[in-house]
PDB file of N, CA and C in Angstrom:
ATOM      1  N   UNK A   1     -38.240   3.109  16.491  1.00  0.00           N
ATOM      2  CA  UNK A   1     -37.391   3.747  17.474  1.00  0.00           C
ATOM      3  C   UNK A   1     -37.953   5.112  17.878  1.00  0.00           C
ATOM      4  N   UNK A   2     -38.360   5.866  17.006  1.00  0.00           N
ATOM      5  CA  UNK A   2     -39.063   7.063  17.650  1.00  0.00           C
ATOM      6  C   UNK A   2     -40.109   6.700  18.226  1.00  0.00           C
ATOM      7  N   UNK A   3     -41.213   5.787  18.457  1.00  0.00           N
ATOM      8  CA  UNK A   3     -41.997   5.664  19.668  1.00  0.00           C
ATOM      9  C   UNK A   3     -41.244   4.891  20.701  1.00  0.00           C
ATOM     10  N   UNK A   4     -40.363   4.353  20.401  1.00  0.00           N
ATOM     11  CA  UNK A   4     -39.482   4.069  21.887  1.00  0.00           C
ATOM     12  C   UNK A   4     -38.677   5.295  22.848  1.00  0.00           C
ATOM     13  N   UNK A   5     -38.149   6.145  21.901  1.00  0.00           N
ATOM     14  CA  UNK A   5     -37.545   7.684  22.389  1.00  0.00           C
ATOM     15  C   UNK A   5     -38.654   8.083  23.132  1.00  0.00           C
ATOM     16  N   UNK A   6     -40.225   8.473  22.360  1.00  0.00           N
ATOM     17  CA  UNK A   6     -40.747   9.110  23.065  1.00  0.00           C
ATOM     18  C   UNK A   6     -41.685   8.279  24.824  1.00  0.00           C
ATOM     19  N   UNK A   7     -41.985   6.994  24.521  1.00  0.00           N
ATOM     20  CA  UNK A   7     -42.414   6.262  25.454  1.00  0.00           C
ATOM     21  C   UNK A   7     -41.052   6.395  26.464  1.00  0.00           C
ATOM     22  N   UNK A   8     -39.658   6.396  26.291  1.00  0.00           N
ATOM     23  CA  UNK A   8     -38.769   6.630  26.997  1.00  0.00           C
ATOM     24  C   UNK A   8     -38.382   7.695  27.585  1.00  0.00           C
ATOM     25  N   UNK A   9     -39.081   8.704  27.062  1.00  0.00           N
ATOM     26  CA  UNK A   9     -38.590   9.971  27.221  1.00  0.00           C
ATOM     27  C   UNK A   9     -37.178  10.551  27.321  1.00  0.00           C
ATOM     28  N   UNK A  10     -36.530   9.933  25.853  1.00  0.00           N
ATOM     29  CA  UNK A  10     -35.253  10.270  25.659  1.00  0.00           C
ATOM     30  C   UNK A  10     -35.202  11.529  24.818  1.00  0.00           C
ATOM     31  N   UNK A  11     -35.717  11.091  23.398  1.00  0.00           N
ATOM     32  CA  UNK A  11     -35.662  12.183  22.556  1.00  0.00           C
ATOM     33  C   UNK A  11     -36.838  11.850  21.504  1.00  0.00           C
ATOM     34  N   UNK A  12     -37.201  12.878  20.259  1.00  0.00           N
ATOM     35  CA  UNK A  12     -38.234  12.335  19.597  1.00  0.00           C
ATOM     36  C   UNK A  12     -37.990  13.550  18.083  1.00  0.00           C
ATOM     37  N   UNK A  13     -38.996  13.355  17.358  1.00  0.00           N
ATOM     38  CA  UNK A  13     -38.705  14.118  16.517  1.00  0.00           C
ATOM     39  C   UNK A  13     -39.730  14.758  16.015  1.00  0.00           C
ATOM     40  N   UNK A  14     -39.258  16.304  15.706  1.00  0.00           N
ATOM     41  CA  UNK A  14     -40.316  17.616  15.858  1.00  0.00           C
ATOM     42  C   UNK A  14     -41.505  17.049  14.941  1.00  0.00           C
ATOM     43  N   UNK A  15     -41.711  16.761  13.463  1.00  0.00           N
ATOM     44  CA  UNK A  15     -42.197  16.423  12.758  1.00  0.00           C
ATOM     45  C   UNK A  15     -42.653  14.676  12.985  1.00  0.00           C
ATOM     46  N   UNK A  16     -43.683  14.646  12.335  1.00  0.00           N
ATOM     47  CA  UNK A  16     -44.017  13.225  11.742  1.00  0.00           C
ATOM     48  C   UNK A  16     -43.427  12.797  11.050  1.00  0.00           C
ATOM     49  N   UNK A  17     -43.445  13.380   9.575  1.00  0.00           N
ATOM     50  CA  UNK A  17     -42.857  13.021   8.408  1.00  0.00           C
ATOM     51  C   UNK A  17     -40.929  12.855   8.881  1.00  0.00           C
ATOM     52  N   UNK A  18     -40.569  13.494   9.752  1.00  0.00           N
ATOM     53  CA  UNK A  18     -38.958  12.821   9.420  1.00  0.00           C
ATOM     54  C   UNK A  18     -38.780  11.304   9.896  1.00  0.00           C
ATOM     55  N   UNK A  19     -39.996  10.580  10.321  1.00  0.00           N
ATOM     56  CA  UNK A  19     -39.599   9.299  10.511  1.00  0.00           C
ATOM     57  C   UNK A  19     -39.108   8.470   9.137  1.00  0.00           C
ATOM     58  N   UNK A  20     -39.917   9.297   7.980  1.00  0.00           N
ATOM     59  CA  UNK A  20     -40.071   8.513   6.753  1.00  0.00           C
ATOM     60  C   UNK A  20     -38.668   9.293   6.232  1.00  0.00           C
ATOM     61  N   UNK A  21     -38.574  10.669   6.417  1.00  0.00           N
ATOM     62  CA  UNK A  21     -37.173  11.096   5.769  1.00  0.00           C
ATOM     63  C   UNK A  21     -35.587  10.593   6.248  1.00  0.00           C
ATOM     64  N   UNK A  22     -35.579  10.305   7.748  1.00  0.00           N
ATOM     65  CA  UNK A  22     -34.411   9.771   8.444  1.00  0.00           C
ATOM     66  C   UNK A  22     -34.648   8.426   7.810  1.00  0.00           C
ATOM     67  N   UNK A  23     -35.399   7.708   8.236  1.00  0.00           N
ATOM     68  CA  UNK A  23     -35.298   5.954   7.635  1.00  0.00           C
ATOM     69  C   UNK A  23     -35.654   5.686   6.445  1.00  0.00           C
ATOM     70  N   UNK A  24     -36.324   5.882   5.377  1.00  0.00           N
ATOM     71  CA  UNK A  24     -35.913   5.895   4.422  1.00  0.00           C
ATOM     72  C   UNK A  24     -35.085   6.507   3.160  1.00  0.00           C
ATOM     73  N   UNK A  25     -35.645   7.565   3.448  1.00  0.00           N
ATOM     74  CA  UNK A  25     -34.545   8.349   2.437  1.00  0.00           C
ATOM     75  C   UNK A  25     -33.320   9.236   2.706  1.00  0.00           C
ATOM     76  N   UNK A  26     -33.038   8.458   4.306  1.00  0.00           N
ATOM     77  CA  UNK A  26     -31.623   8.753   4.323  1.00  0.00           C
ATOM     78  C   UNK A  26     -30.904   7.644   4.844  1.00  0.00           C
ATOM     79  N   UNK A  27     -31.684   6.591   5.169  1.00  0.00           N
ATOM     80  CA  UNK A  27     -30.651   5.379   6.172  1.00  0.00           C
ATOM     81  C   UNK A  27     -30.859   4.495   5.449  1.00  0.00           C
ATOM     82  N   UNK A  28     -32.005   3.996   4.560  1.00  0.00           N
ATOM     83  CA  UNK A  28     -31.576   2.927   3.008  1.00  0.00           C
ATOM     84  C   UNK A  28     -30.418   3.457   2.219  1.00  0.00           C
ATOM     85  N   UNK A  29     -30.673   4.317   1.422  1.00  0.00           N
ATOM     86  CA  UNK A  29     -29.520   4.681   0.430  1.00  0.00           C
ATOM     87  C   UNK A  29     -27.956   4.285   1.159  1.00  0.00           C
ATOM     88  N   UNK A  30     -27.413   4.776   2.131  1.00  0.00           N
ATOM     89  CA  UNK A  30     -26.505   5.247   2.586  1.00  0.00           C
ATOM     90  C   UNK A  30     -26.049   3.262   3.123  1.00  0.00           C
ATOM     91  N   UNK A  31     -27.449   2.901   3.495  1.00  0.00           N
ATOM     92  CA  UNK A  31     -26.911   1.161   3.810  1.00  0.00           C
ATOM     93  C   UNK A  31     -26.695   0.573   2.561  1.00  0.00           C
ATOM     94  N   UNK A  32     -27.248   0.979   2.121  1.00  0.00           N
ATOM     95  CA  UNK A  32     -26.836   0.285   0.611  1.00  0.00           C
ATOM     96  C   UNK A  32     -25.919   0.838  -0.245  1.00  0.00           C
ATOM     97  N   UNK A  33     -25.484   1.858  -0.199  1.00  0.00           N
ATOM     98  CA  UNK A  33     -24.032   1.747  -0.070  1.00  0.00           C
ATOM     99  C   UNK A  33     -22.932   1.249   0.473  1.00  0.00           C
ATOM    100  N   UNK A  34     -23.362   0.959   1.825  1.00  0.00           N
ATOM    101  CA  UNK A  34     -22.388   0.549   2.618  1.00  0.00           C
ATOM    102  C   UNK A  34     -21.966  -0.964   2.305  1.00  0.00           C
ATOM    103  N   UNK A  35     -22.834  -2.024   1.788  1.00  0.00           N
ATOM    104  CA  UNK A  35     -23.377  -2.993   2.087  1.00  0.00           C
ATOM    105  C   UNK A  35     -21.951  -4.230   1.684  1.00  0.00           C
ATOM    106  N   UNK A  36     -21.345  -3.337   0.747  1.00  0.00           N
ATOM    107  CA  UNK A  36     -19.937  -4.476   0.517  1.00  0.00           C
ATOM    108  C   UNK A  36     -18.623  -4.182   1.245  1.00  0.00           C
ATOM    109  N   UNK A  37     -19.075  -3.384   2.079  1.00  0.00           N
ATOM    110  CA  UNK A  37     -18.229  -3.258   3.299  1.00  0.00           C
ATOM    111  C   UNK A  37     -18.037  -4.232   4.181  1.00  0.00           C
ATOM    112  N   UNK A  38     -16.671  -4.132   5.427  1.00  0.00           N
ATOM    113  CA  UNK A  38     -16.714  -5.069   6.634  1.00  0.00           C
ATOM    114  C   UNK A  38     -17.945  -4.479   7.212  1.00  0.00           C
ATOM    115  N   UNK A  39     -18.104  -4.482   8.699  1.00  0.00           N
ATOM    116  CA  UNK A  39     -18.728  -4.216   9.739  1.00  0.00           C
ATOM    117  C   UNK A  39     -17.948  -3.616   9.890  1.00  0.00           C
ATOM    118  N   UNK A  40     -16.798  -3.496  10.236  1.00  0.00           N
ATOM    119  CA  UNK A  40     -16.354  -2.069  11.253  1.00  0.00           C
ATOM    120  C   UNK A  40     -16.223  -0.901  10.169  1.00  0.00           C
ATOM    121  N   UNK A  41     -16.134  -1.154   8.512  1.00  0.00           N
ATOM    122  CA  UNK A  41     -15.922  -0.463   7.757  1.00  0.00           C
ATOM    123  C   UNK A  41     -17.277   0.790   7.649  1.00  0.00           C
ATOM    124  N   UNK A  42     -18.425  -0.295   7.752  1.00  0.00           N
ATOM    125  CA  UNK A  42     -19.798   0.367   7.325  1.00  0.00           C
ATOM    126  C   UNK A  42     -20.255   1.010   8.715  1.00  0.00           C
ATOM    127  N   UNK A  43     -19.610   0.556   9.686  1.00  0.00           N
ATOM    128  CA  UNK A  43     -19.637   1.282  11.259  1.00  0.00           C
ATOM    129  C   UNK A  43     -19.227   2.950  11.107  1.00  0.00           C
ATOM    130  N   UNK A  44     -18.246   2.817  10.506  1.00  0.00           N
ATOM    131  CA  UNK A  44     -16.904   3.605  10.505  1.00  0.00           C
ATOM    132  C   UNK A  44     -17.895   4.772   9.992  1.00  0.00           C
ATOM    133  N   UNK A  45     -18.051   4.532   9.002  1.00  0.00           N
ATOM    134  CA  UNK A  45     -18.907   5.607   7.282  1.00  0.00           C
ATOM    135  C   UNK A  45     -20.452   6.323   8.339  1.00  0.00           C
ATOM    136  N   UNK A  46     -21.054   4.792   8.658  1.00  0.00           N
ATOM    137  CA  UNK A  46     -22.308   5.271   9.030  1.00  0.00           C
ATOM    138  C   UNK A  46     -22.282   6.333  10.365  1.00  0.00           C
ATOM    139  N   UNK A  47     -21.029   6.217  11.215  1.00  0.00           N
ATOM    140  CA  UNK A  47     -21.010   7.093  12.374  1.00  0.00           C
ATOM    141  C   UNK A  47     -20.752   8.435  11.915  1.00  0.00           C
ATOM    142  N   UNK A  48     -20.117   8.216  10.161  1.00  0.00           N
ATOM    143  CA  UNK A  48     -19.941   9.892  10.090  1.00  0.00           C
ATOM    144  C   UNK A  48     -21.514  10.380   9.596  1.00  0.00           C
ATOM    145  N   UNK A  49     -21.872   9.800   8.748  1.00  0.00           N
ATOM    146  CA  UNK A  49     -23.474   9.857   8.429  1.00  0.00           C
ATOM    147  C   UNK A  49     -24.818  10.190   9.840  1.00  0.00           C
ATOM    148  N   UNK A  50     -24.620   9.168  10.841  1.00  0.00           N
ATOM    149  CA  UNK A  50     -25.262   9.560  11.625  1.00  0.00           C
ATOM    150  C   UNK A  50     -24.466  10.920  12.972  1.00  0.00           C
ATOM    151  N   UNK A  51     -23.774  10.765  12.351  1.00  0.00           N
ATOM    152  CA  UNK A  51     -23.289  12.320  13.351  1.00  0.00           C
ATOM    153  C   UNK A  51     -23.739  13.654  12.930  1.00  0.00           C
ATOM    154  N   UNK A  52     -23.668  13.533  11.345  1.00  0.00           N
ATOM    155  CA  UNK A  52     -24.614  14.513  10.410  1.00  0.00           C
ATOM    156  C   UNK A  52     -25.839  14.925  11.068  1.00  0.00           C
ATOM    157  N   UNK A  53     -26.375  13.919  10.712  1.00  0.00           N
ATOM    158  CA  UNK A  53     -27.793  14.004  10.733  1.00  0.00           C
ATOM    159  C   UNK A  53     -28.616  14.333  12.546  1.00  0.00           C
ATOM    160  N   UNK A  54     -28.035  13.525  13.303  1.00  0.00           N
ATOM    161  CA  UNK A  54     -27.801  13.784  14.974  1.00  0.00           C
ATOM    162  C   UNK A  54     -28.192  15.290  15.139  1.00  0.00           C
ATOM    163  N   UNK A  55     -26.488  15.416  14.957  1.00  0.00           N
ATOM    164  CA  UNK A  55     -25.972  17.173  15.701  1.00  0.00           C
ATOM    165  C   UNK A  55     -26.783  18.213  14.602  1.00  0.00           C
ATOM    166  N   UNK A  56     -27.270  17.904  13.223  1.00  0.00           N
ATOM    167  CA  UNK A  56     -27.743  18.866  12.858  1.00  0.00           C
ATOM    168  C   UNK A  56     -29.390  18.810  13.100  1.00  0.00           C
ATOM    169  N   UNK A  57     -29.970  17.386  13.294  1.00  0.00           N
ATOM    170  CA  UNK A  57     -31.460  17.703  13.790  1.00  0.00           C
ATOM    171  C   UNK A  57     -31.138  18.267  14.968  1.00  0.00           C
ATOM    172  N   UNK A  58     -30.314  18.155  15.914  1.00  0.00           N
ATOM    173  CA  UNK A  58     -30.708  18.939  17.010  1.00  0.00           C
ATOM    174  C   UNK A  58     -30.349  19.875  17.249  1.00  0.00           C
ATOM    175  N   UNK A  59     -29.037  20.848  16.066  1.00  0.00           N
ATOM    176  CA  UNK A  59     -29.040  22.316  16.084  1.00  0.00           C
ATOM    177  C   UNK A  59     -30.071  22.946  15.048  1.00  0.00           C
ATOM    178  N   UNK A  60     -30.646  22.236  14.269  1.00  0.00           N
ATOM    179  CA  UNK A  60     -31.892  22.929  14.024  1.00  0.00           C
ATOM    180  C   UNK A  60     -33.021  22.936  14.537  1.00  0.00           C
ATOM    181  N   UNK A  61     -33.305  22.078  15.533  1.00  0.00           N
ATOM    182  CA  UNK A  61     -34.406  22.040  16.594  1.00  0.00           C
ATOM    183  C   UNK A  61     -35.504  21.041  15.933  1.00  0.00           C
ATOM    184  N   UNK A  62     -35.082  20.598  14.882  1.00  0.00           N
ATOM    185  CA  UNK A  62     -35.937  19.662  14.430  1.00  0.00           C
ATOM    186  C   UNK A  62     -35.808  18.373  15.454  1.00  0.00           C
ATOM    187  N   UNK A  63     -35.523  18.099  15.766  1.00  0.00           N
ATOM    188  CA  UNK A  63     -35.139  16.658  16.875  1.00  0.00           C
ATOM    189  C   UNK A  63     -35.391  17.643  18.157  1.00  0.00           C
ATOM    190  N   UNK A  64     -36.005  16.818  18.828  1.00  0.00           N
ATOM    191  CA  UNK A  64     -35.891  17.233  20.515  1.00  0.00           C
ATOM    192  C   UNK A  64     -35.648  16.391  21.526  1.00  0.00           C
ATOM    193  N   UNK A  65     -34.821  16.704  22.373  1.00  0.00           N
ATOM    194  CA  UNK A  65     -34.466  15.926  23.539  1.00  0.00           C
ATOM    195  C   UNK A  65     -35.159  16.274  24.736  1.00  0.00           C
ATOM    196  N   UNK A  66     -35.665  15.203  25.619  1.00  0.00           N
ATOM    197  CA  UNK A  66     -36.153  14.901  26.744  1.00  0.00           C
ATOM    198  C   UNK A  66     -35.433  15.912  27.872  1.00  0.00           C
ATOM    199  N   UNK A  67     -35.783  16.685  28.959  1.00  0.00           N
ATOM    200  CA  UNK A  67     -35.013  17.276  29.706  1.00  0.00           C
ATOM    201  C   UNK A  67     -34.624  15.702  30.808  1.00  0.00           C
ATOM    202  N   UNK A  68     -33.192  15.915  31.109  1.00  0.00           N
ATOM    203  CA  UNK A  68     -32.964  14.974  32.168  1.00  0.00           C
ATOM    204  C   UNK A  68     -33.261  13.295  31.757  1.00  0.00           C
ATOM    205  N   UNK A  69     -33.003  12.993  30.736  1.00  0.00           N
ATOM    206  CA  UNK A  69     -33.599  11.971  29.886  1.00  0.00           C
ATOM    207  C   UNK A  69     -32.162  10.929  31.115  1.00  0.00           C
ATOM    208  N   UNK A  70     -32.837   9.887  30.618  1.00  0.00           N
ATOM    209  CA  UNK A  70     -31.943   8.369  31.105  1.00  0.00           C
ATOM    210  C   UNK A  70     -30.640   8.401  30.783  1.00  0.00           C
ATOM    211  N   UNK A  71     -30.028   8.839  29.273  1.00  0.00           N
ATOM    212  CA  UNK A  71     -28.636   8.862  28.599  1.00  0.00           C
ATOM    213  C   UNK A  71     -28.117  10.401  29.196  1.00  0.00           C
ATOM    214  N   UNK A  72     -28.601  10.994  29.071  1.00  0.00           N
ATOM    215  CA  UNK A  72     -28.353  12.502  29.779  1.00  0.00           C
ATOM    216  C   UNK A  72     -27.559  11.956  31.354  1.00  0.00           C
ATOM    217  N   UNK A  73     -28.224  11.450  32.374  1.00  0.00           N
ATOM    218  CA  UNK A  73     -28.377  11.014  33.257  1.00  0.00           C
ATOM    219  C   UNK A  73     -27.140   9.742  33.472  1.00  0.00           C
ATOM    220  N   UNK A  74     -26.984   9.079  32.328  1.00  0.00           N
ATOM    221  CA  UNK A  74     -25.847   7.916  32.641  1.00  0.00           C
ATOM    222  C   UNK A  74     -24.397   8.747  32.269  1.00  0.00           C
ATOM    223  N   UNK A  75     -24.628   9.529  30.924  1.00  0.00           N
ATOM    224  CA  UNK A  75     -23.294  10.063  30.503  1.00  0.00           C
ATOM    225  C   UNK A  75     -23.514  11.273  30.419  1.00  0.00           C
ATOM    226  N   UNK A  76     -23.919  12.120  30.563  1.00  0.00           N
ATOM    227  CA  UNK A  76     -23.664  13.962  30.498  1.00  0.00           C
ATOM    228  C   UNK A  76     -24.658  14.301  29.891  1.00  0.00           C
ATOM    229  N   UNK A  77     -25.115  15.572  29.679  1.00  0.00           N
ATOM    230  CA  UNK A  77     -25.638  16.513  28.918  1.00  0.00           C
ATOM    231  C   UNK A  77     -24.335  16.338  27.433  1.00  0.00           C
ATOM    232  N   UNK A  78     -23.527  16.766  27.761  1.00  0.00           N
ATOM    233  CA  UNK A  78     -22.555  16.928  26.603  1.00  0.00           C
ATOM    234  C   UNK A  78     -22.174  15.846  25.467  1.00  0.00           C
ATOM    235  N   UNK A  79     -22.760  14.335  25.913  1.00  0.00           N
ATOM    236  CA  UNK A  79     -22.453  13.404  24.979  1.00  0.00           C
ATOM    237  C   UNK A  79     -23.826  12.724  24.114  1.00  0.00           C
ATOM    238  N   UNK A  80     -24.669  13.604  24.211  1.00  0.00           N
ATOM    239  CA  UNK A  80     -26.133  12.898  23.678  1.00  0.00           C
ATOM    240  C   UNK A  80     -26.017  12.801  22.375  1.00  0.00           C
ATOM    241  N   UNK A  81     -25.717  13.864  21.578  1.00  0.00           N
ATOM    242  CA  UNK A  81     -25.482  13.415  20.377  1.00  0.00           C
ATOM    243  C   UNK A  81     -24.382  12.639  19.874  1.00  0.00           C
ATOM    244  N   UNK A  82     -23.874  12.902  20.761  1.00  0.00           N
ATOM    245  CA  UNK A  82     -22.911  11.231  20.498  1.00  0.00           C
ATOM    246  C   UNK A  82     -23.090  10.157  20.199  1.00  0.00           C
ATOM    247  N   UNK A  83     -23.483  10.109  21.620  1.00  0.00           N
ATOM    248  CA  UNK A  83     -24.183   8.324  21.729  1.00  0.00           C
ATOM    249  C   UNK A  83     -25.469   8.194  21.323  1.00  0.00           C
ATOM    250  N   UNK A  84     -25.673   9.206  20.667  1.00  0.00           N
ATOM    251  CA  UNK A  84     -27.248   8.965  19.923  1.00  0.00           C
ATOM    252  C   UNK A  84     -26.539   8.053  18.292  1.00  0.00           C
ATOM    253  N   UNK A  85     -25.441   8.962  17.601  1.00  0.00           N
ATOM    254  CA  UNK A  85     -24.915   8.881  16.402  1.00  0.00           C
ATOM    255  C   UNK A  85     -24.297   7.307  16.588  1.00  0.00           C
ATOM    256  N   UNK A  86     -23.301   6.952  17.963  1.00  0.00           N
ATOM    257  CA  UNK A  86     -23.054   5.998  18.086  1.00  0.00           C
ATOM    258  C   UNK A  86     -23.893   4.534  18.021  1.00  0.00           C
ATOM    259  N   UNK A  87     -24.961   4.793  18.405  1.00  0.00           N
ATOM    260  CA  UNK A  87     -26.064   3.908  18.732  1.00  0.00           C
ATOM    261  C   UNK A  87     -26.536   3.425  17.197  1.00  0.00           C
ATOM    262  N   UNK A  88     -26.937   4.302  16.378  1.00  0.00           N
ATOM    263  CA  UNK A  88     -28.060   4.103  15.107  1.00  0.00           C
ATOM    264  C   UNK A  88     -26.867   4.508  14.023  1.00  0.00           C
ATOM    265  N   UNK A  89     -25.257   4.417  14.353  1.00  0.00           N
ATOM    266  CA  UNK A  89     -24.610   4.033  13.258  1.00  0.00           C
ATOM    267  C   UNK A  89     -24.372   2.370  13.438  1.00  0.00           C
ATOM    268  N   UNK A  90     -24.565   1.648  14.573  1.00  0.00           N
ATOM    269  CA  UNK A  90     -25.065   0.241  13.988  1.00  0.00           C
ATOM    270  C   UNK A  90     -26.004  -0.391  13.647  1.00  0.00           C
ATOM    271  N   UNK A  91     -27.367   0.504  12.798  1.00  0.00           N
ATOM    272  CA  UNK A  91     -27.913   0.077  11.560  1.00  0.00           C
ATOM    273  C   UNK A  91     -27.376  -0.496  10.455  1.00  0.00           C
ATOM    274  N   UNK A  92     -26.433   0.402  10.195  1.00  0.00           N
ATOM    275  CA  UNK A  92     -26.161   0.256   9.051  1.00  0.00           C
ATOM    276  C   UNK A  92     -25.421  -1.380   8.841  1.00  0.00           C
ATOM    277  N   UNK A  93     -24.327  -1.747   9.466  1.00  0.00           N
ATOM    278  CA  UNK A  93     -23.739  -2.668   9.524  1.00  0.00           C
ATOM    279  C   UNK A  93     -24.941  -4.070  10.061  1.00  0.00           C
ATOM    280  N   UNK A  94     -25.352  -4.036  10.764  1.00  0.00           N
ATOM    281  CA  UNK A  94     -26.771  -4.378  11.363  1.00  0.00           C
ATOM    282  C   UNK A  94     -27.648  -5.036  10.571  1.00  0.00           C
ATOM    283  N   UNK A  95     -28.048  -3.823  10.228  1.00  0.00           N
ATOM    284  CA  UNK A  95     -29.334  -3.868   9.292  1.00  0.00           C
ATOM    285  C   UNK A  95     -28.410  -5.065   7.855  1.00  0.00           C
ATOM    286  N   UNK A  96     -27.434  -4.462   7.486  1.00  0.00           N
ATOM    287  CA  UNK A  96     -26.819  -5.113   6.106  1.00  0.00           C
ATOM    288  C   UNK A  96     -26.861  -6.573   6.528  1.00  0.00           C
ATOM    289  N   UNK A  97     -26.212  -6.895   7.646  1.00  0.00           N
ATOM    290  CA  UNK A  97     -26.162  -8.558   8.009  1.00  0.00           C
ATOM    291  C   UNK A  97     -27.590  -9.017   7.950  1.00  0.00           C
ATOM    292  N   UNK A  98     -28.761  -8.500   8.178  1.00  0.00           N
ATOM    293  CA  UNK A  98     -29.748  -9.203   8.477  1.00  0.00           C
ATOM    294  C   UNK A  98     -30.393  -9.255   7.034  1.00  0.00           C
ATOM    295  N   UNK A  99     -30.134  -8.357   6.750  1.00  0.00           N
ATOM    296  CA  UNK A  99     -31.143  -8.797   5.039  1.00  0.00           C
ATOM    297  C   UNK A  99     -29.900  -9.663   4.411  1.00  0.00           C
ATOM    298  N   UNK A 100     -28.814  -9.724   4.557  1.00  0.00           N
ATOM    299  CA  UNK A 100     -28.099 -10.538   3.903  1.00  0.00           C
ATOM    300  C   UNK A 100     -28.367 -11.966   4.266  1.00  0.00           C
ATOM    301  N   UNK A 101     -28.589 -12.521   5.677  1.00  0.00           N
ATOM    302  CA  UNK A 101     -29.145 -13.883   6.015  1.00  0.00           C
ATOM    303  C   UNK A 101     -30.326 -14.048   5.414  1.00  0.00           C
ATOM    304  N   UNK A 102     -31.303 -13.027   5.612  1.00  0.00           N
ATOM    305  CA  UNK A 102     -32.777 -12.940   5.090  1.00  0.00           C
ATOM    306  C   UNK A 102     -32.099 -13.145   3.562  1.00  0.00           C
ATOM    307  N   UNK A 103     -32.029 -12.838   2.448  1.00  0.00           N
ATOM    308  CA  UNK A 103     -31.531 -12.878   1.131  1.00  0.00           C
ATOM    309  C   UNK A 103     -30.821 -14.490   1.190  1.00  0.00           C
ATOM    310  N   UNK A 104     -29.828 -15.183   2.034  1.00  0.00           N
ATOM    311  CA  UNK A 104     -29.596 -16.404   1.989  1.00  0.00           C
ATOM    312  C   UNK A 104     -30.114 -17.722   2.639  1.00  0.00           C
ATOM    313  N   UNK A 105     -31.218 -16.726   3.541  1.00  0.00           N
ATOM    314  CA  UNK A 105     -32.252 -17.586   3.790  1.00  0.00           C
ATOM    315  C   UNK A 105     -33.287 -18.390   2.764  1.00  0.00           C
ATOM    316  N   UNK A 106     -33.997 -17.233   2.289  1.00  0.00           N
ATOM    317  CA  UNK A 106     -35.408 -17.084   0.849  1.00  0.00           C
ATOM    318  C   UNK A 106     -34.811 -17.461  -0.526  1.00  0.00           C
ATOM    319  N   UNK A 107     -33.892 -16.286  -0.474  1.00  0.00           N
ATOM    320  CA  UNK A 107     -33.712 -16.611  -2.515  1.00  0.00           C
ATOM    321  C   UNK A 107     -32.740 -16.990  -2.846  1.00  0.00           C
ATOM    322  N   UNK A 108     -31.624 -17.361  -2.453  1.00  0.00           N
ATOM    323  CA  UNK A 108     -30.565 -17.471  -2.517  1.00  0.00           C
ATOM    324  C   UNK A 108     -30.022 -18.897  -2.578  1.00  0.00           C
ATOM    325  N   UNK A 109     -30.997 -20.125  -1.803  1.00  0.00           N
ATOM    326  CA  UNK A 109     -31.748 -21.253  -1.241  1.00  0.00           C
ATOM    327  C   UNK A 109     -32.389 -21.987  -2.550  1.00  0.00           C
ATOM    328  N   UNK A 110     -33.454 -20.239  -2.921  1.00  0.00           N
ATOM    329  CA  UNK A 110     -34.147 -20.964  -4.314  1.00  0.00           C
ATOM    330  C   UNK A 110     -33.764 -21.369  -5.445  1.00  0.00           C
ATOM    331  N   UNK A 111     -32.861 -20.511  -5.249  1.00  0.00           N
ATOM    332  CA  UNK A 111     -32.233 -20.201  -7.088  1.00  0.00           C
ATOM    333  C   UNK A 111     -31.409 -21.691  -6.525  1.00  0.00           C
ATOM    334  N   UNK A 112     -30.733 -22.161  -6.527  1.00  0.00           N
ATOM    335  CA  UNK A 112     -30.352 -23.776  -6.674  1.00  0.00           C
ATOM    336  C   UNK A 112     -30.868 -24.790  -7.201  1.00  0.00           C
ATOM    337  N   UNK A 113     -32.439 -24.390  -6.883  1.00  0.00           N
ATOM    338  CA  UNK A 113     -33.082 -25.411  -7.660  1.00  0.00           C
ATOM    339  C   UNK A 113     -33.460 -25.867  -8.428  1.00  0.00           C
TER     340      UNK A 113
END
């Protein structure tokens, strides 16, 4: 997703290394917590999680936004970190369903036998 932000020229992030700090060592843990949750439950949690992380990369200037970007442009200047938080809090719920098929796809299949 951060070379899609930046090929999009939405938003991107100041550093290299926070690709590895946002997605792994802050959006595994936090899904895997979530993971015996509903969907709207782990929605719910992860929007407060990614609102964190959002509004504070971009009041510390670590995150940067595109001037006049596409989302800027559909909904305001005023809702980017919003619908940024809105957007990549359905990872979490997301992400959990798909390794859970993946998990009852592979091993889950095996062990029966």
């Amino acid at each position: 997703m951060h070379h899609v932000g930046q090929w999009l020229e939405i938003a991107k992030f100041t550093f290299w290394w926070q690709v590895i700090s946002t997605y792994i060592l802050y959006m595994v843990p936090i899904s895997i917590l979530l993971r015996g949750y509903t969907f709207f439950t782990q929605y719910a949690y992860g929007l407060v999680a990614m609102a964190i992380l959002e509004f504070g990369g971009y009041t510390l200037g670590t995150s940067y936004i595109y001037p006049d970007n596409i989302l800027e442009q559909c909904f305001g200047t005023h809702t980017f970190a919003l619908g940024m938080a809105m957007f990549f809090a359905l990872y979490f719920p997301i992400g959990n369903w798909v390794v859970n098929r993946l998990y009852l796809l592979f091993i889950d299949d095996k062990s029966r036998i």
